[in-house]
Protein backbone atom coordinates (compact mmCIF):
# COMPACT_ATOMS: atom_id res chain seq x y z
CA UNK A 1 -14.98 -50.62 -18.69
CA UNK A 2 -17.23 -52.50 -21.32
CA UNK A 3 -15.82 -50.45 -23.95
CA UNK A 4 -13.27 -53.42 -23.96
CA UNK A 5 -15.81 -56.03 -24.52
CA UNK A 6 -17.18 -54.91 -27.53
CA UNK A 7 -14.40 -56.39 -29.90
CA UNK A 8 -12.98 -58.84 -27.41
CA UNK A 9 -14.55 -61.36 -24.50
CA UNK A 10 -12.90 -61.53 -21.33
CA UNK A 11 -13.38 -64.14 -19.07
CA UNK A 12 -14.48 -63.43 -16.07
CA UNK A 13 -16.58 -60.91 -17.98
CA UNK A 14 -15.21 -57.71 -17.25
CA UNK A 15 -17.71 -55.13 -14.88
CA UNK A 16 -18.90 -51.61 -16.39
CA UNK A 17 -20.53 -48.84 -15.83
CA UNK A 18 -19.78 -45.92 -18.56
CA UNK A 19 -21.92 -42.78 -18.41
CA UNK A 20 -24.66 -42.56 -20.76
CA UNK A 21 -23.52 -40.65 -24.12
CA UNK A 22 -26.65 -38.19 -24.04
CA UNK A 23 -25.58 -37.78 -20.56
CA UNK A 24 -22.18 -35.57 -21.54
CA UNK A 25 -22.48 -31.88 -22.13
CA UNK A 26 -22.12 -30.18 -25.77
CA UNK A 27 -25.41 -31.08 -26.87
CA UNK A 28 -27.09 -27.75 -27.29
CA UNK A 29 -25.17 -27.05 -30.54
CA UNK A 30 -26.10 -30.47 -32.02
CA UNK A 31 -28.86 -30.65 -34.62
CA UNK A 32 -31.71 -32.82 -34.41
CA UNK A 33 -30.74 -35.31 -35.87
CA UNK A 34 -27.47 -35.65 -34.32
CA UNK A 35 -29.54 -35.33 -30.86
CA UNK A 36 -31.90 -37.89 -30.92
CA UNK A 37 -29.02 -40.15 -32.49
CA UNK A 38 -26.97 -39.55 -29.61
CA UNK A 39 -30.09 -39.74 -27.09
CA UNK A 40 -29.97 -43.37 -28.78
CA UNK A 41 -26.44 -44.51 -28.38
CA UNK A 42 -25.76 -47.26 -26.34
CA UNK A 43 -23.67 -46.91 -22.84
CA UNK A 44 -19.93 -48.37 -23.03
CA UNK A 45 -19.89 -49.06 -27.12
CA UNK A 46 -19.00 -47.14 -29.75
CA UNK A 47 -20.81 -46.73 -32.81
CA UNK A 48 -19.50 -49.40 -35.31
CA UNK A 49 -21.23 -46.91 -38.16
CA UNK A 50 -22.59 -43.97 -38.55
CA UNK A 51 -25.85 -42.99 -40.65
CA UNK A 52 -25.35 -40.67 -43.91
CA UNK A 53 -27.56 -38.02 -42.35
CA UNK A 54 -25.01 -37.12 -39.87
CA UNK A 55 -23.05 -33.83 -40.51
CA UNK A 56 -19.22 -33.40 -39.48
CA UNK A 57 -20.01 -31.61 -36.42
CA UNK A 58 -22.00 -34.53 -35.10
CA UNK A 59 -19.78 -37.32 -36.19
CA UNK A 60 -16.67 -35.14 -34.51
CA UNK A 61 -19.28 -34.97 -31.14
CA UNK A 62 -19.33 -38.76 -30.97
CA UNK A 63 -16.10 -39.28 -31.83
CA UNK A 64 -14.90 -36.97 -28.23
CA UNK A 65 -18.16 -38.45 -26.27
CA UNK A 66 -18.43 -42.62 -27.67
CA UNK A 67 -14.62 -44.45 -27.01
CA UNK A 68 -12.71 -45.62 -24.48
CA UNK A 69 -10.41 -42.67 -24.64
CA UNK A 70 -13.10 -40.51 -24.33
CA UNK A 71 -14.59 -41.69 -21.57
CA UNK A 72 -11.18 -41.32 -19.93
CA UNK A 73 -10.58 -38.22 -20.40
CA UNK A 74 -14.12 -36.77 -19.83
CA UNK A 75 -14.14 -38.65 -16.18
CA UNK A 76 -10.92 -39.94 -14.77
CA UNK A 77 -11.64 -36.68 -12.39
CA UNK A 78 -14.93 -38.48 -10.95
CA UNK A 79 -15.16 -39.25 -7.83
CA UNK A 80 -16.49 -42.87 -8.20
CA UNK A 81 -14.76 -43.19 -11.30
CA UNK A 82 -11.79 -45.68 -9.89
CA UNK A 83 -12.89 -48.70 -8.17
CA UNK A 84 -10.94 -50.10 -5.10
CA UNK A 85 -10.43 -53.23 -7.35
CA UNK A 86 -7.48 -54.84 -9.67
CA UNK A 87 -7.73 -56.36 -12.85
CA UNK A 88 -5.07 -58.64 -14.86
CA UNK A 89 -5.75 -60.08 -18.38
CA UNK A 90 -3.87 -63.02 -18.36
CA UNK A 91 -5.56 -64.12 -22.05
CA UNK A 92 -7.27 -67.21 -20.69
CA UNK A 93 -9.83 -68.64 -21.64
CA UNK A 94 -10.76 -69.72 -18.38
CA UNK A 95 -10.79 -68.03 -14.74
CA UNK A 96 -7.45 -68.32 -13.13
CA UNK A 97 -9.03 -69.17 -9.46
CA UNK A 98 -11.42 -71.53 -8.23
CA UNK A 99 -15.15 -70.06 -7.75
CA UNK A 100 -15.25 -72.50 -4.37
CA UNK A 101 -12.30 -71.66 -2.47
CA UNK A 102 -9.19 -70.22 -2.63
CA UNK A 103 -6.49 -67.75 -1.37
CA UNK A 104 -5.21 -64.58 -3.34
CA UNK A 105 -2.15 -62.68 -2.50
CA UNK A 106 -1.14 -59.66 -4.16
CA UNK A 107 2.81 -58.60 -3.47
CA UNK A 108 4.67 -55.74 -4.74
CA UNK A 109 8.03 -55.99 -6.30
CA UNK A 110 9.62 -55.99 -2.69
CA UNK A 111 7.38 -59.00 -2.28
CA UNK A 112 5.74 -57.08 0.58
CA UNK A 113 1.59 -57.85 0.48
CA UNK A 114 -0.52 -55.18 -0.19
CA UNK A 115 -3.83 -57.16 -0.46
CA UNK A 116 -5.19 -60.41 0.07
CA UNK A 117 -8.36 -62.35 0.32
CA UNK A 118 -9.64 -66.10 1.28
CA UNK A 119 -12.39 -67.24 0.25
C-alpha cells in the first residue's frame, strides 16, 4: 500500500497497487465538479487539500473513496487484494539483508519454519 508512503519513506520502498479513485462506485450522484476532480485524483494518496468549489457531499465521497482505511474496507474482499508476501518495518534506514546473497527464515512462535528463501 503506497498510501503509507505519502507522509513517510520506507526503505526498501514499499510495493502498491491501490485502485484508481474514479474507479469506485457512487459517482453518479456527484456533481461535475466533484467528478472530474475525482476523475483527477491520484491512485494510493489522499488529497492533502481540497478546492473551495467542492460541496459537502463531494468532500464526504473522497473522504470514504481516498485513505488507507478506505481502501480497506472497500477491497479487503478482492480476490487479488492480499499478496502471498510479508512485510516488517523495522524503522531502518537501510535494508536489513544483503541484495547479493543471503538466507531468510521465517519461524513462528513454536520456532517451527513456515517460510524461507536463499538467495
Amino acid at each position: 500500500m503506497t498510501y503509507l508512503t505519502q507522509f513517510k519513506k520506507f526503505v526498501p520502498s514499499l510495493p502498491g497497487s491501490c485502485p484508481a479513485p474514479n474507479k469506485e462506485p457512487g459517482q453518479e450522484s456527484l456533481t461535475d465538479t466533484c467528478y472530474l476532480y475525482v476523475k483527477n485524483l491520484s491512485s494510493c494518496r489522499m488529497p492533502s487539500t481540497l478546492p473551495f468549489n467542492l460541496d459537502n457531499t463531494c468532500r464526504e465521497y473522497i473522504t470514504k473513496i481516498a485513505s488507507y482505511d478506505a481502501c480497506i474496507k472497500l477491497h479487503k474482499n478482492d480476490t487479488d487484494f492480499y499478496k502471498n508476501e510479508y512485510w516488517t518495518y523495522l524503522n531502518r534506514p537501510t535494508e536489513l539483508w544483503s541484495q547479493v546473497r543471503d538466507s531468510i527464515i521465517l519461524r513462528n512462535s513454536r520456532g517451527e519454519v513456515v517460510k524461507s528463501i536463499s538467495y
